[in-house]
C-alpha atoms as a PDB file:
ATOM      1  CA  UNK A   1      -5.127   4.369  29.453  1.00  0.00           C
ATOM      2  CA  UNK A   2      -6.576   6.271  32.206  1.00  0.00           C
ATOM      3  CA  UNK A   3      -7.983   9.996  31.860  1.00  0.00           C
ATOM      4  CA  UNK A   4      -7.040  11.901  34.521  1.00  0.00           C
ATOM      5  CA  UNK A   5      -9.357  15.100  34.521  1.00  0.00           C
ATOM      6  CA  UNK A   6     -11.471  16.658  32.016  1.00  0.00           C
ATOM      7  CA  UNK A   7     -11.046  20.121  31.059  1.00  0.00           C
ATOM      8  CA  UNK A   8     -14.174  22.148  31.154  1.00  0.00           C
ATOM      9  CA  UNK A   9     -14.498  24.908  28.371  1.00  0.00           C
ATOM     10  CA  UNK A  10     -17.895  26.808  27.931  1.00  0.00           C
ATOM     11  CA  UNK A  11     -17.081  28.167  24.237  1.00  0.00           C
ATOM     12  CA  UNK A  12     -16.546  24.877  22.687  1.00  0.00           C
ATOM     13  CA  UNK A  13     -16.308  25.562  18.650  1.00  0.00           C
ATOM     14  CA  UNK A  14     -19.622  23.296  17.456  1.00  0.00           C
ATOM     15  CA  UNK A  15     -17.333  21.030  15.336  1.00  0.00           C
ATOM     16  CA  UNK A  16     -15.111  20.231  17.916  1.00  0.00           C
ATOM     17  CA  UNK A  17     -18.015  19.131  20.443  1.00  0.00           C
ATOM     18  CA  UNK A  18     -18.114  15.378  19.198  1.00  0.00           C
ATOM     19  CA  UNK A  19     -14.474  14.987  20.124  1.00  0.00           C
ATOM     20  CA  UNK A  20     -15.102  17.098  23.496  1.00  0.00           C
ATOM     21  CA  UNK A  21     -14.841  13.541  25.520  1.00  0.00           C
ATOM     22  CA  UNK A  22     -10.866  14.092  24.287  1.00  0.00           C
ATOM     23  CA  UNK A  23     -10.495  16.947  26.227  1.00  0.00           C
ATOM     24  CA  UNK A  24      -7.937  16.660  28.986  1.00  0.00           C
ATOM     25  CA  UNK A  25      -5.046  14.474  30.005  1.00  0.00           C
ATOM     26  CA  UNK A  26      -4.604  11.059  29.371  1.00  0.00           C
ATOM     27  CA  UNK A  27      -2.117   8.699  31.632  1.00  0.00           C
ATOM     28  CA  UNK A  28      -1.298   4.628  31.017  1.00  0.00           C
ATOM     29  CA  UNK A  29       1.907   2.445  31.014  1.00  0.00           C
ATOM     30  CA  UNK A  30       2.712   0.071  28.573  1.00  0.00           C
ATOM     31  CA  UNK A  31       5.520  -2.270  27.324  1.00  0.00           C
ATOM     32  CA  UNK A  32       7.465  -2.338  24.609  1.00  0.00           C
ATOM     33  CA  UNK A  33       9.194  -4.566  22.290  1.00  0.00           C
ATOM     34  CA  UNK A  34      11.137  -5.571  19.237  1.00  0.00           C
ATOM     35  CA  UNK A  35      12.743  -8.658  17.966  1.00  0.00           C
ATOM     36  CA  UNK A  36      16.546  -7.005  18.483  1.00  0.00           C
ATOM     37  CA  UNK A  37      16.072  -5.391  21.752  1.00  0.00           C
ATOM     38  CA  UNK A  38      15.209  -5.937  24.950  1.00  0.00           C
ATOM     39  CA  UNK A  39      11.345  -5.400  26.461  1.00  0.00           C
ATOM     40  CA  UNK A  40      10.943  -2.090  28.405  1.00  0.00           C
ATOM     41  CA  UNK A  41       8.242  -0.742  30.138  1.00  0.00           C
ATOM     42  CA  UNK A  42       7.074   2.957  29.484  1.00  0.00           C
ATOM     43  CA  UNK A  43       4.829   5.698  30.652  1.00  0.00           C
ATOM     44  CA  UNK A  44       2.778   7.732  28.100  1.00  0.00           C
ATOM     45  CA  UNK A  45       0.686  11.104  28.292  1.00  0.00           C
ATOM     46  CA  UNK A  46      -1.741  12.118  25.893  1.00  0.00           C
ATOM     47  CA  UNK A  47      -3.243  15.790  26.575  1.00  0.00           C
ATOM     48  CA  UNK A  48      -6.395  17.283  24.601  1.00  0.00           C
ATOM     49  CA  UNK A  49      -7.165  20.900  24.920  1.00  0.00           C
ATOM     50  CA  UNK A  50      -9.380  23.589  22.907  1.00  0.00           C
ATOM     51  CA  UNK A  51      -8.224  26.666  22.628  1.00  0.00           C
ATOM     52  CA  UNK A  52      -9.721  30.016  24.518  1.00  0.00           C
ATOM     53  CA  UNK A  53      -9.943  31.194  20.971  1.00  0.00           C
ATOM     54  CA  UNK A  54     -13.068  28.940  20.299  1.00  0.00           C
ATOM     55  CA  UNK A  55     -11.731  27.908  17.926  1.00  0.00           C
ATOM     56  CA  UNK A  56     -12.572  24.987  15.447  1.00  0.00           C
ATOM     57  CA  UNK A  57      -9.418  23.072  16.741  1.00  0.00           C
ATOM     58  CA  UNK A  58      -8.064  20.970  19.663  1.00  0.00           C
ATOM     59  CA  UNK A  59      -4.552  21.349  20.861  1.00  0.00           C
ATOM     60  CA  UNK A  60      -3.076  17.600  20.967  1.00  0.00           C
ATOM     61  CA  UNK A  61       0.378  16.840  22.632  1.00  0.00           C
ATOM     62  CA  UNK A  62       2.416  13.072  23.945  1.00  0.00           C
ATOM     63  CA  UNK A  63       5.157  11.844  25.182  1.00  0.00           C
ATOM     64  CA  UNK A  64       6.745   8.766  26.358  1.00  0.00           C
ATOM     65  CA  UNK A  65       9.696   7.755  28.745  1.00  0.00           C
ATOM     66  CA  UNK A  66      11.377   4.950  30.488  1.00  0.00           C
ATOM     67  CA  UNK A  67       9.444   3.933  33.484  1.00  0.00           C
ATOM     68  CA  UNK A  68      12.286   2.480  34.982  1.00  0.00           C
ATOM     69  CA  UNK A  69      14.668   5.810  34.589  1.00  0.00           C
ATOM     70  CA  UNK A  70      12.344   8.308  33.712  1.00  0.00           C
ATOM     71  CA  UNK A  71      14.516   9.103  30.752  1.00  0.00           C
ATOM     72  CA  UNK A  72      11.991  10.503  27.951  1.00  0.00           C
ATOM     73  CA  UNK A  73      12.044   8.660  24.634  1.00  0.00           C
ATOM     74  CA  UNK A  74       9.326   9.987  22.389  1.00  0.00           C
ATOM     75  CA  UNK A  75       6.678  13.851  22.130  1.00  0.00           C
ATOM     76  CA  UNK A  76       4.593  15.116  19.568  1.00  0.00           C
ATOM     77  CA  UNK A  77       2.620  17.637  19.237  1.00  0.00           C
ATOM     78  CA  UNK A  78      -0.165  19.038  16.724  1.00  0.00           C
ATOM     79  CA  UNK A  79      -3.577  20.145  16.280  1.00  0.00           C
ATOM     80  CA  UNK A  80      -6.845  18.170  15.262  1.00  0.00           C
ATOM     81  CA  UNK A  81      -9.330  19.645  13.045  1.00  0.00           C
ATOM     82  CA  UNK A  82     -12.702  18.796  12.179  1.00  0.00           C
ATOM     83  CA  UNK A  83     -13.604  19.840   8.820  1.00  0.00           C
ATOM     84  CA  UNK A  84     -17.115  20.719   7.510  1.00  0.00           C
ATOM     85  CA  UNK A  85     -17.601  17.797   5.241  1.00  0.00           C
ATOM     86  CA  UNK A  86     -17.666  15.504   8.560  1.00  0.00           C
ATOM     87  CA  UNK A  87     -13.676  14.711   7.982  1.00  0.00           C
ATOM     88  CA  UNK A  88     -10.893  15.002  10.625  1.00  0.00           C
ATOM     89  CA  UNK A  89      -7.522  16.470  10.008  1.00  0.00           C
ATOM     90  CA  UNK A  90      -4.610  15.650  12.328  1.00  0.00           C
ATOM     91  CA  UNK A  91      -1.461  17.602  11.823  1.00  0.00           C
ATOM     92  CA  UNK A  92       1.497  16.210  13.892  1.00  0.00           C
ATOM     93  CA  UNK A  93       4.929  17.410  14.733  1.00  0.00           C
ATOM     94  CA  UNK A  94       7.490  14.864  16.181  1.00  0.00           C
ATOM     95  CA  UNK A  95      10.288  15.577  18.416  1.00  0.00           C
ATOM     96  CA  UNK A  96      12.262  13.702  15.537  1.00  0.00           C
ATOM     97  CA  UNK A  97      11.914  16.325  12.962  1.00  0.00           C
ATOM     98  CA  UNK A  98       9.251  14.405  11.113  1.00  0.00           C
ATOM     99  CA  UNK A  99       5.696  15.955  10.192  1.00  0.00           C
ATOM    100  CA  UNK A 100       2.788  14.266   9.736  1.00  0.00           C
ATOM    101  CA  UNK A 101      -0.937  15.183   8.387  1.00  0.00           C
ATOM    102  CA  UNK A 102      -3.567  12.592   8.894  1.00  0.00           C
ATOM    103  CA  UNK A 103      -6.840  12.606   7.279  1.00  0.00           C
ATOM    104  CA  UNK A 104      -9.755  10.430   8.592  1.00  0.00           C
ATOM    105  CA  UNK A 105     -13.428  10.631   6.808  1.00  0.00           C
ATOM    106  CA  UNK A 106     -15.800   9.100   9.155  1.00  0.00           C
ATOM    107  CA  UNK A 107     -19.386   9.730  10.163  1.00  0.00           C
ATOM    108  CA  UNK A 108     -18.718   8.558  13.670  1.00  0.00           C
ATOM    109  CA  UNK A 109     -16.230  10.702  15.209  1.00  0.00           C
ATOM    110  CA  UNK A 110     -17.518  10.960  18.621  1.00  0.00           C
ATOM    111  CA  UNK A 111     -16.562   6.868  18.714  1.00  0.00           C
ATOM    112  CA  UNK A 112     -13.126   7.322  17.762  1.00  0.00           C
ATOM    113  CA  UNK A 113     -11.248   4.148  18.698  1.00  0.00           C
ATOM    114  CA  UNK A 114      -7.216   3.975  18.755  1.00  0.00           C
ATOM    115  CA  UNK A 115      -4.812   1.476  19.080  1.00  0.00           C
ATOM    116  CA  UNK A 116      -1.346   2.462  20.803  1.00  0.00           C
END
């Protein structure tokens, strides 16, 4: 996945600043598959932002779609929150009506390291 720009923001909250490398919108193409369907290639979009607020929070959205067609298959959206004991809170809202709060405890946030 490629990161297209990086937002700039001089009143970055403190506990957001190890995830600061986040910050802005992130582009890559994958492909997809099951054992009962076909293969498909897709596009996906990840974008990071902190508030104007300052505040201790970063404004997360996605979405997929069908390279081929364009046609969008999947979004999100949600907020992640670093918490003072060193934690990270990720609350999640898919376009499917499903919700979703995450809670990570590591020490090494600012080497976060995902699998898509």
């Amino acid at each position: 996945m490629d990161k297209e720009k990086e937002e700039e923001s001089s009143a970055i909250h403190p506990a957001v600043a190890p995830l600061s490398y986040l910050l802005g919108t992130w582009k890559g193409e994958g492909e997809g598959g099951y054992p009962t369907i076909n293969s498909f290639r897709y596009g996906e979009e990840l974008h990071f932002s902190h508030p104007a607020s300052g505040k201790p929070v970063i404004a997360y959205s996605h979405k997929t779609w069908k390279l081929d067609s364009g046609q969008p298959m999947h979004s999100e959206s949600g907020y992640w929150r670093p918490k003072p004991d060193g934690s990270l809170e990720v609350v999640i809202a898919q376009s499917t009506g499903l919700a979703e709060v995450l809670v990570f405890s590591s020490p090494f946030l600012s080497s976060l390291v995902f699998n898509l």
